[in-house]
N, C-alpha and C. Protein backbone atom coordinates (compact mmCIF):
# COMPACT_ATOMS: atom_id res chain seq x y z
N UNK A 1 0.84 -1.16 0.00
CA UNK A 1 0.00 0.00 0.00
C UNK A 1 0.89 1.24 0.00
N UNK A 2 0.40 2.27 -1.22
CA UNK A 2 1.77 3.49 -1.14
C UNK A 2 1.48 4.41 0.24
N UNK A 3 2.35 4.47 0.72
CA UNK A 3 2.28 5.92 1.99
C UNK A 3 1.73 7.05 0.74
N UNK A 4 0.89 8.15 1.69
CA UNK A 4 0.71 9.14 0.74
C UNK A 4 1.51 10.86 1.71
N UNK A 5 1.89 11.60 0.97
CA UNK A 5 2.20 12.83 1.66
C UNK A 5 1.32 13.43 2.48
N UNK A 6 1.72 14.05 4.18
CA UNK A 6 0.97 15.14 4.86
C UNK A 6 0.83 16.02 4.13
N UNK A 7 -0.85 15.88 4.60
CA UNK A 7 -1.29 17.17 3.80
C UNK A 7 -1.57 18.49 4.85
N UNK A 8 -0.88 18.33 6.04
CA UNK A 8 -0.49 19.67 6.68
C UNK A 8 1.20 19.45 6.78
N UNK A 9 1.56 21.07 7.37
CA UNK A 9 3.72 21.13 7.13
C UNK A 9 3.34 20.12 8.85
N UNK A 10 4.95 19.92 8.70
CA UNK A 10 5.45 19.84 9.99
C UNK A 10 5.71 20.90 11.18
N UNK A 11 5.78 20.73 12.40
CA UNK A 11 5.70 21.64 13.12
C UNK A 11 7.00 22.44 13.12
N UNK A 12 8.33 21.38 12.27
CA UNK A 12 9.14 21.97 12.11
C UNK A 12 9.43 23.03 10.89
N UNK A 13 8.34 23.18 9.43
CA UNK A 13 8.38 23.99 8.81
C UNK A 13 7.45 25.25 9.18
N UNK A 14 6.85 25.46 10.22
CA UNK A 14 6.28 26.57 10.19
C UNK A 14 6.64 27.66 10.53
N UNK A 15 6.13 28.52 11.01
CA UNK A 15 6.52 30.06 11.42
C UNK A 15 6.90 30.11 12.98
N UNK A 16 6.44 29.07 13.46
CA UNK A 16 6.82 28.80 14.98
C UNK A 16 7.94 27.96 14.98
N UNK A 17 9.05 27.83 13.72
CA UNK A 17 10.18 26.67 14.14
C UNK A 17 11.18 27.93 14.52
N UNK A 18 11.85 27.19 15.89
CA UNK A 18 12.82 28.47 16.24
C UNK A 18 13.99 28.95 15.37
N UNK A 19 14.65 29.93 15.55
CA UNK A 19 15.23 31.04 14.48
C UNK A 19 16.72 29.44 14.42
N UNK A 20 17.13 28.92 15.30
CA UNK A 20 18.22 28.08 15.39
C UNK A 20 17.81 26.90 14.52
N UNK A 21 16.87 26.59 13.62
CA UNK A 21 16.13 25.87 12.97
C UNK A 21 17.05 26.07 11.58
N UNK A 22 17.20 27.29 11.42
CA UNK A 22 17.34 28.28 9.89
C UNK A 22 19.28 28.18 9.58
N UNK A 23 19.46 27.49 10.91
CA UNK A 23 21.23 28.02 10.89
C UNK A 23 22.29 27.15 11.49
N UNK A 24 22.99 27.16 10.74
CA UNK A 24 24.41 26.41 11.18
C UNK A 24 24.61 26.97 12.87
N UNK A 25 24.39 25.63 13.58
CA UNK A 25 24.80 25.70 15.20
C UNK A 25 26.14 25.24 15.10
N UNK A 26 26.85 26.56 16.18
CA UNK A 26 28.42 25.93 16.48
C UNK A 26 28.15 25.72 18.22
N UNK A 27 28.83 25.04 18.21
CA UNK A 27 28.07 24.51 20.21
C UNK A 27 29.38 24.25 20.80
N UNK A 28 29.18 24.38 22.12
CA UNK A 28 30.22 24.03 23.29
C UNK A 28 29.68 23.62 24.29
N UNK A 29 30.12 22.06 24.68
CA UNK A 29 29.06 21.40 25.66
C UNK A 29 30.09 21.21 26.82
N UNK A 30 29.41 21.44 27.99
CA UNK A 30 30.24 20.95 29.03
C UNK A 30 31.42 21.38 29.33
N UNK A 31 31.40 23.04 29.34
CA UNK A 31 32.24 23.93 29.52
C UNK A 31 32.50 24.10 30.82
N UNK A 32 33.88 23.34 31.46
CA UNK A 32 33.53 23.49 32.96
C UNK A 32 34.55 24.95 33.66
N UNK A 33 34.03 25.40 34.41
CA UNK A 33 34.90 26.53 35.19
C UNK A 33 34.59 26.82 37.07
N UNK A 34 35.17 27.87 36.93
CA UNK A 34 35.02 27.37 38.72
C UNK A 34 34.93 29.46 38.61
N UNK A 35 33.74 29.37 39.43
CA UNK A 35 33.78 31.31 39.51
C UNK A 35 33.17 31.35 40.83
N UNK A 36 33.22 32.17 41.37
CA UNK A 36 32.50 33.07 42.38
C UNK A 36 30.82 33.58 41.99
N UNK A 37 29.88 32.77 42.48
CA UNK A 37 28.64 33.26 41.95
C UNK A 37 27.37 32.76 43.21
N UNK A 38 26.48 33.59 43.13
CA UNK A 38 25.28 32.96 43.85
C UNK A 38 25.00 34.26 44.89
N UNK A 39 23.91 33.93 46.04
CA UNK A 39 23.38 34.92 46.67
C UNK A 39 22.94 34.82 47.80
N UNK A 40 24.26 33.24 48.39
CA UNK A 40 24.06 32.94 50.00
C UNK A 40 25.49 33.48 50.33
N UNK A 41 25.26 33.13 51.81
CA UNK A 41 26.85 33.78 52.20
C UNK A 41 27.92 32.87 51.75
N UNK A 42 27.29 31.62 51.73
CA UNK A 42 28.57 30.48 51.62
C UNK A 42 28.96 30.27 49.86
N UNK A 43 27.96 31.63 49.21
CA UNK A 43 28.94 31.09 47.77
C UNK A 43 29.58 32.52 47.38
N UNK A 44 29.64 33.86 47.99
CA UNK A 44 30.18 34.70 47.88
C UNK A 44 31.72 34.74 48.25
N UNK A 45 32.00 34.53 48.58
CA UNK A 45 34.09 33.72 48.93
C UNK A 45 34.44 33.41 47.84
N UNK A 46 34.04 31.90 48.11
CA UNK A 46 35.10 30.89 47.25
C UNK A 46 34.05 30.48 46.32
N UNK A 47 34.73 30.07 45.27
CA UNK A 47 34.57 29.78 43.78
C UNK A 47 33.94 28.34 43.55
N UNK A 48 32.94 28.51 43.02
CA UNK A 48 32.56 27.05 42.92
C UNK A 48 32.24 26.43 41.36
N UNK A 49 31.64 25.75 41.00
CA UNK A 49 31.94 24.60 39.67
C UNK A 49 30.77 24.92 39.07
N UNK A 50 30.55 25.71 37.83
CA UNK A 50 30.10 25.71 36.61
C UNK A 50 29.68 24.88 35.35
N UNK A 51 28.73 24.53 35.08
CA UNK A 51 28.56 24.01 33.77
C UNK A 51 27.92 24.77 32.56
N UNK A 52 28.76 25.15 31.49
CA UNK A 52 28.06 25.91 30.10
C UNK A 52 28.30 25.01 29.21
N UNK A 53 26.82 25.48 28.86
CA UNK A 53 26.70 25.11 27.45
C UNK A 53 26.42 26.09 26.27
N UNK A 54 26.48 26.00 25.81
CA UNK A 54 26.44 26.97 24.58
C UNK A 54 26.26 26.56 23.22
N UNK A 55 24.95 27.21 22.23
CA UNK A 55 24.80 26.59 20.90
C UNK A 55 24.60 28.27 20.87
N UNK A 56 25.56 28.13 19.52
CA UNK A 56 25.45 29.34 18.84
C UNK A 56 25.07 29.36 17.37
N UNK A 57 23.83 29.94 16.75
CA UNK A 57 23.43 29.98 15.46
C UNK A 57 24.03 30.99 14.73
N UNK A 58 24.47 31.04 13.44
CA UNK A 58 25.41 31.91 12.11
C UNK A 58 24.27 31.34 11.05
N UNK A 59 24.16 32.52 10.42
CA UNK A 59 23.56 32.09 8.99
C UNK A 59 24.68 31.37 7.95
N UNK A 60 24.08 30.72 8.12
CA UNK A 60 24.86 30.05 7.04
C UNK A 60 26.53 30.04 6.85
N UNK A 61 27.41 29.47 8.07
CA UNK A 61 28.79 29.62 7.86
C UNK A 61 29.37 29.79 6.81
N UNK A 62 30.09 31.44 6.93
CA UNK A 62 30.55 30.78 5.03
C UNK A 62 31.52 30.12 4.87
N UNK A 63 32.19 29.49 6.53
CA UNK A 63 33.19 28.26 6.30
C UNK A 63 32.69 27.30 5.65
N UNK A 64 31.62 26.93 5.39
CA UNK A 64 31.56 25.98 4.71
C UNK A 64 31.62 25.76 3.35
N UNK A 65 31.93 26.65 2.81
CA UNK A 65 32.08 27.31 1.33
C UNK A 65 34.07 27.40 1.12
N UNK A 66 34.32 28.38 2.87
CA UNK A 66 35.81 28.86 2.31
C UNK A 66 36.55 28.17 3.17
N UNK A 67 36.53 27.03 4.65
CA UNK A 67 37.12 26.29 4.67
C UNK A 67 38.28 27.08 5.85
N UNK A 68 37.81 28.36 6.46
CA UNK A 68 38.84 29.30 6.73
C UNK A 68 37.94 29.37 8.28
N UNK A 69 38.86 29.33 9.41
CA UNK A 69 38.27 29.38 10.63
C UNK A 69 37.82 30.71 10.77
N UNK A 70 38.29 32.05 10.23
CA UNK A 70 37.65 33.20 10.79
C UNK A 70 36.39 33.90 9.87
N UNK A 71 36.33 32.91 9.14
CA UNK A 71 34.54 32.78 8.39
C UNK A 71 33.28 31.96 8.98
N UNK A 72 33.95 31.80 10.73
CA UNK A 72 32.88 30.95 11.55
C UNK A 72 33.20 31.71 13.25
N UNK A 73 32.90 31.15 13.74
CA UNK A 73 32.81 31.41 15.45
C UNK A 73 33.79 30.43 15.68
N UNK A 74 34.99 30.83 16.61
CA UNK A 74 35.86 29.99 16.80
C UNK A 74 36.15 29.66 18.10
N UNK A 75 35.53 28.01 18.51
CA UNK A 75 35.43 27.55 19.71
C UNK A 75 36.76 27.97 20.61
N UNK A 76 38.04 27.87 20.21
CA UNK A 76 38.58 28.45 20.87
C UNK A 76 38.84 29.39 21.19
N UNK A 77 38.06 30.37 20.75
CA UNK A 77 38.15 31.82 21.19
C UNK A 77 36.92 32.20 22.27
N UNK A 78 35.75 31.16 22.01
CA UNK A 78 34.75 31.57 22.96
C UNK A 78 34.93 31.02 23.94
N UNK A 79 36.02 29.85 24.27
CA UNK A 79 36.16 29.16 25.13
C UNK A 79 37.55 30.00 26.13
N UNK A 80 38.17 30.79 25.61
CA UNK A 80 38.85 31.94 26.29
C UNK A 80 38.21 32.67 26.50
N UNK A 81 36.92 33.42 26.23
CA UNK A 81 36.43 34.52 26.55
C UNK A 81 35.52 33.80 27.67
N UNK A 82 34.70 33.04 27.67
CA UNK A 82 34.08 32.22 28.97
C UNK A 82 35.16 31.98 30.38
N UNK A 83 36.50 31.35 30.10
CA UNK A 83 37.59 31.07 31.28
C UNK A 83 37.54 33.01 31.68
N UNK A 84 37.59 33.93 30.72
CA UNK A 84 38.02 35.76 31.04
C UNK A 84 36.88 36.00 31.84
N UNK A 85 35.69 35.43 31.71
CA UNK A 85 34.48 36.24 32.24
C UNK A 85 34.42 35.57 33.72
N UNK A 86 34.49 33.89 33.64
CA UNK A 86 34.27 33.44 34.72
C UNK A 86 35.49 34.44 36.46
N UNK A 87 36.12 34.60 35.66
CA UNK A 87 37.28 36.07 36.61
C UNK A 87 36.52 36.81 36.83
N UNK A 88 36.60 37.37 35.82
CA UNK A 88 36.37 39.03 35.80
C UNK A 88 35.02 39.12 36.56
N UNK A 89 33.48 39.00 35.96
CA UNK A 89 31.72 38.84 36.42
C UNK A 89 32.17 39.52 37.92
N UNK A 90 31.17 40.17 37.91
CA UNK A 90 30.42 40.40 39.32
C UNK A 90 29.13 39.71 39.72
N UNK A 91 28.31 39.06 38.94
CA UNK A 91 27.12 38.70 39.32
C UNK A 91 27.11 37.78 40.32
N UNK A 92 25.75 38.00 40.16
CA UNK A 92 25.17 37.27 41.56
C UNK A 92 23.88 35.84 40.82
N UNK A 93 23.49 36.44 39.97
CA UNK A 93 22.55 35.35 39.54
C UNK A 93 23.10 34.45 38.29
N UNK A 94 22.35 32.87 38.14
CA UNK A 94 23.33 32.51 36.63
C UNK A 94 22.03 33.32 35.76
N UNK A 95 21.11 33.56 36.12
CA UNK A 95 20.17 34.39 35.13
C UNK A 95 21.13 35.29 34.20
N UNK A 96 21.43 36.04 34.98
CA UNK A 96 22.43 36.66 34.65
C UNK A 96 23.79 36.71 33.83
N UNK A 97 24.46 35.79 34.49
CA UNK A 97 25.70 35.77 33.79
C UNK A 97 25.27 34.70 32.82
N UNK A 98 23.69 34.09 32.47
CA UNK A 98 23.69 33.32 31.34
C UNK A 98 23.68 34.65 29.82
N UNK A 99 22.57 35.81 30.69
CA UNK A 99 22.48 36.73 29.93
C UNK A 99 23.86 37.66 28.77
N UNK A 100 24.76 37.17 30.17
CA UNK A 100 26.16 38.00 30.15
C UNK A 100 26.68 37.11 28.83
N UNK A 101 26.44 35.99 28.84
CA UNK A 101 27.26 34.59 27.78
C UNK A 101 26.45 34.87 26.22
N UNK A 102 25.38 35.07 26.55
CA UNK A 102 24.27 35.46 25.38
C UNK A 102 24.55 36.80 24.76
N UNK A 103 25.40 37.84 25.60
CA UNK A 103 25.25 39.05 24.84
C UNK A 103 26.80 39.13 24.42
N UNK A 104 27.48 38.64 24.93
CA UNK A 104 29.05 38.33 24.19
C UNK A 104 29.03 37.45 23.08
N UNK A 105 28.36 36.72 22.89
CA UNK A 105 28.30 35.37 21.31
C UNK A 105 27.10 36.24 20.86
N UNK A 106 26.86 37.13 20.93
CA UNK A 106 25.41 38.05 19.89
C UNK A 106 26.72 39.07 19.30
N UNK A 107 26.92 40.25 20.63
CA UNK A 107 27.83 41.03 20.03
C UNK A 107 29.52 40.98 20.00
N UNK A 108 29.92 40.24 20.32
CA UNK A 108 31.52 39.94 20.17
C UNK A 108 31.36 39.12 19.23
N UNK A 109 31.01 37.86 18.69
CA UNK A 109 30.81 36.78 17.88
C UNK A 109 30.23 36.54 16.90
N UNK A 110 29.28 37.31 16.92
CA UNK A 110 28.39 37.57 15.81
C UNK A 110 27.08 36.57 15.30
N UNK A 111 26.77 36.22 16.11
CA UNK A 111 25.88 35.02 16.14
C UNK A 111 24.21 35.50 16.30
N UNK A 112 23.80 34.94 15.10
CA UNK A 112 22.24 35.12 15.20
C UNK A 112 21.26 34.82 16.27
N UNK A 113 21.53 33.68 16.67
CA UNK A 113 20.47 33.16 17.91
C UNK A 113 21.91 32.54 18.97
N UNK A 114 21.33 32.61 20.75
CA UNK A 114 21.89 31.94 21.04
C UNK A 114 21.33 31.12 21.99
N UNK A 115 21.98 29.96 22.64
CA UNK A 115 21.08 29.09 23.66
C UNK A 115 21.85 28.56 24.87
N UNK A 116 21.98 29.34 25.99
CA UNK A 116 22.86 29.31 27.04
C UNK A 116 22.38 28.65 28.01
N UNK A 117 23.05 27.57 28.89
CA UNK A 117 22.79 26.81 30.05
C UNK A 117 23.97 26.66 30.93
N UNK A 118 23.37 27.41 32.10
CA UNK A 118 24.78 27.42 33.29
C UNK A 118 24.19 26.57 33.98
N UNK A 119 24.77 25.75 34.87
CA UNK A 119 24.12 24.64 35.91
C UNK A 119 25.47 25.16 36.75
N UNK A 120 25.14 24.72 37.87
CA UNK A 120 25.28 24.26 39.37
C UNK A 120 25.45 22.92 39.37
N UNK A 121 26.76 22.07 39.32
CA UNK A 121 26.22 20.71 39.55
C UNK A 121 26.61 20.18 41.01
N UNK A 122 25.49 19.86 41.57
CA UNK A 122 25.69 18.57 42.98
C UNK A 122 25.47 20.36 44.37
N UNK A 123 24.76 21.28 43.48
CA UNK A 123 24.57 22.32 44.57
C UNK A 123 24.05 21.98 45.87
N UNK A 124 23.10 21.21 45.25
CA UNK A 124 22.46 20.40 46.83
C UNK A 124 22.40 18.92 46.92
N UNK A 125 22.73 18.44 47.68
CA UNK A 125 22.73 16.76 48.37
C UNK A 125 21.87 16.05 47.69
N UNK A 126 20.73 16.46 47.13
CA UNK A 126 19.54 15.32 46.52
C UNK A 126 19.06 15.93 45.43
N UNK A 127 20.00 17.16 44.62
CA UNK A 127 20.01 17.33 43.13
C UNK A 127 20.83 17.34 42.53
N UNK A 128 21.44 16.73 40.89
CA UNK A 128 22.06 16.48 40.25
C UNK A 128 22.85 17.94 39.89
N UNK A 129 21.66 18.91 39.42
CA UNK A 129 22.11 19.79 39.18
C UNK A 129 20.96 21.48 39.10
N UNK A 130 21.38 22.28 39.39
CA UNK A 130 20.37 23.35 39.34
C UNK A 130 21.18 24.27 37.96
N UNK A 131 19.84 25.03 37.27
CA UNK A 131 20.45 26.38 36.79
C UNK A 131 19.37 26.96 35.47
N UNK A 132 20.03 27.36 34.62
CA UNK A 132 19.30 28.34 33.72
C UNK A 132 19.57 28.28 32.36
N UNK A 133 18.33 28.09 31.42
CA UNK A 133 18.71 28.39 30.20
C UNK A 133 18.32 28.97 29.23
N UNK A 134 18.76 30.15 28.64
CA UNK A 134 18.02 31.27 28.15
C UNK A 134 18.26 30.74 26.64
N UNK A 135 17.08 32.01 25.81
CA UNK A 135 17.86 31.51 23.88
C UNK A 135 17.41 33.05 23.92
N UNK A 136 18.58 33.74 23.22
CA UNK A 136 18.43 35.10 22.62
C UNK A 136 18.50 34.74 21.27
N UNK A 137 18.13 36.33 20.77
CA UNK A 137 17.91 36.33 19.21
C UNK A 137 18.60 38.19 19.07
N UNK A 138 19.50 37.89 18.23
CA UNK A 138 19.92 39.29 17.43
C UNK A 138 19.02 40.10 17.13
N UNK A 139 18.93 41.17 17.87
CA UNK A 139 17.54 41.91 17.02
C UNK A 139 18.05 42.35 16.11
N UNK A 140 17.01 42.63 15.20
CA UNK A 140 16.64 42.90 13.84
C UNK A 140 17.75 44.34 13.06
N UNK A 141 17.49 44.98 14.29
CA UNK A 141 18.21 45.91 13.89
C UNK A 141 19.77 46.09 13.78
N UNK A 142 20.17 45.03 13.97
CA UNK A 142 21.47 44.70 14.49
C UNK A 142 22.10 44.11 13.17
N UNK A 143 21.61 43.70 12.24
CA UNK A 143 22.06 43.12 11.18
C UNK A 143 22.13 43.54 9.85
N UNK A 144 23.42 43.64 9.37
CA UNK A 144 23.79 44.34 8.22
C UNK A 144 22.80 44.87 7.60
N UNK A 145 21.39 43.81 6.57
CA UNK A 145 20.63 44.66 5.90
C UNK A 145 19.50 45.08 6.67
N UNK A 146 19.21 45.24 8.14
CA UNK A 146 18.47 45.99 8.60
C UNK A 146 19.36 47.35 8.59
N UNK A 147 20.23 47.49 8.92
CA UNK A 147 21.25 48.58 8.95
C UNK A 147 20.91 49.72 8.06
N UNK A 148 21.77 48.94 6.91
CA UNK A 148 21.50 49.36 5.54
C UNK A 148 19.79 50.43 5.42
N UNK A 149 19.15 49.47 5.34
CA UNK A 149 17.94 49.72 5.46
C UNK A 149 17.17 51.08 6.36
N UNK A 150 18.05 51.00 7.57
CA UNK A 150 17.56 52.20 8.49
C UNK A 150 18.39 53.27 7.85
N UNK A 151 19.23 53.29 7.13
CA UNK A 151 20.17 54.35 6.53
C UNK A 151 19.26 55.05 5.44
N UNK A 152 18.48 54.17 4.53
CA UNK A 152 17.64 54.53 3.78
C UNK A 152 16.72 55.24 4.09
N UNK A 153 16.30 54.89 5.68
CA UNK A 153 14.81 55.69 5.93
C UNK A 153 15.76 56.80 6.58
N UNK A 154 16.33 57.00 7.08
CA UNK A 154 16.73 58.47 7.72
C UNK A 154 16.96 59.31 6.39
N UNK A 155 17.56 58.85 5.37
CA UNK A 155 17.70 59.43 4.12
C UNK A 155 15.66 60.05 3.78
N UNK A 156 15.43 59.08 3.62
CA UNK A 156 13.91 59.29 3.32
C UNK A 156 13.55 60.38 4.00
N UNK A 157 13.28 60.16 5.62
CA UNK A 157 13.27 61.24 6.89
C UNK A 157 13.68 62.49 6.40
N UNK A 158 14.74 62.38 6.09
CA UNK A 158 15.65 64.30 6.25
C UNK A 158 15.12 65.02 4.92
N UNK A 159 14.02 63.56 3.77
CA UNK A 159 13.84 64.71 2.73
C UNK A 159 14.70 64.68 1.71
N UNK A 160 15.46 63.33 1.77
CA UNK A 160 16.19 63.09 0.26
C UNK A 160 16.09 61.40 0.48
N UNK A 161 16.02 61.08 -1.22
CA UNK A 161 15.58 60.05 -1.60
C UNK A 161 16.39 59.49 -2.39
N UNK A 162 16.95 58.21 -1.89
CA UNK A 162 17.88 57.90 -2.71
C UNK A 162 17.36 57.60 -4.49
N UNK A 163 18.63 58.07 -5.00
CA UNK A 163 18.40 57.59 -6.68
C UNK A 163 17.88 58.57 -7.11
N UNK A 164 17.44 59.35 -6.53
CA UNK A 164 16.97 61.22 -7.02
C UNK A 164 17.71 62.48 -7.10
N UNK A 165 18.09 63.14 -7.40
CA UNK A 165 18.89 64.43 -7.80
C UNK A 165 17.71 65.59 -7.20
């Protein structure tokens, strides 16, 4: 008997598939570090054990075309800038310093979407692990042909139009 085609999309072609759907993920799993974080007395001192993860979305690497590491996001560079932050941070929440991981691989890295998970592992006696995981998205305006584009309307705005004399 022939199978016949859905005659509705998948939930993965619709308008609700997330933006990381559309794009080459570069990821870093199980990024371990040791920082100063939290908002009891006993984790403000000393430094305790971190887990990141990190998937970072690029349209379309054009390493995969040129074969050249600085035509992609380069794990070892985000993996130095994560060991720099886990120092440096002041925070207090991983809300936070997940936020902090999300806005360095948006604007240092250049990455369209991102999807950050800090854990806590073995924080407490009868959990594996606690923590947080956010997914940002580049706004709109942030990207070359939105750019472009807002250049046009301020042009428009002030009363000159491009391609007109």
């Amino acid at each position: 008997m022939p199978t016949s085609l859905p005659t509705h999309l998948p939930v993965h072609a619709t308008h609700a598939e997330p933006a990381a759907a559309r794009m080459d993920l570069i990821f870093i799993e199980g990024f371990i570090g040791e920082t100063v974080i939290g908002i009891h007395e006993s984790e403000l001192h000393k430094p305790q054990p971190v887990v990141i993860d990190v998937q970072a979305g690029v349209q379309r690497a054009r390493a995969c075309d040129t074969d050249r590491i600085h035509d992609t996001i380069d794990y070892s560079v985000v993996c130095e800038r994560l060991r720099r932050l886990l120092v440096e941070h002041r925070l207090q929440l991983l809300e936070a310093f997940a936020e902090t991981v999300a806005t360095i691989l948006i604007d240092e890295f250049g990455a369209s979407w991102v999807r950050v998970k800090v854990v806590k592992p073995k924080k407490f006696s009868d959990v594996s692990a606690v923590g947080v995981q956010i997914e940002r998205v580049r706004p709109i305006a942030d990207t070359p042909s939105a750019r472009g584009g807002a250049a046009v309307l301020r042009l428009i705005g002030s009363g000159m139009v491009p391609g007109t004399h």
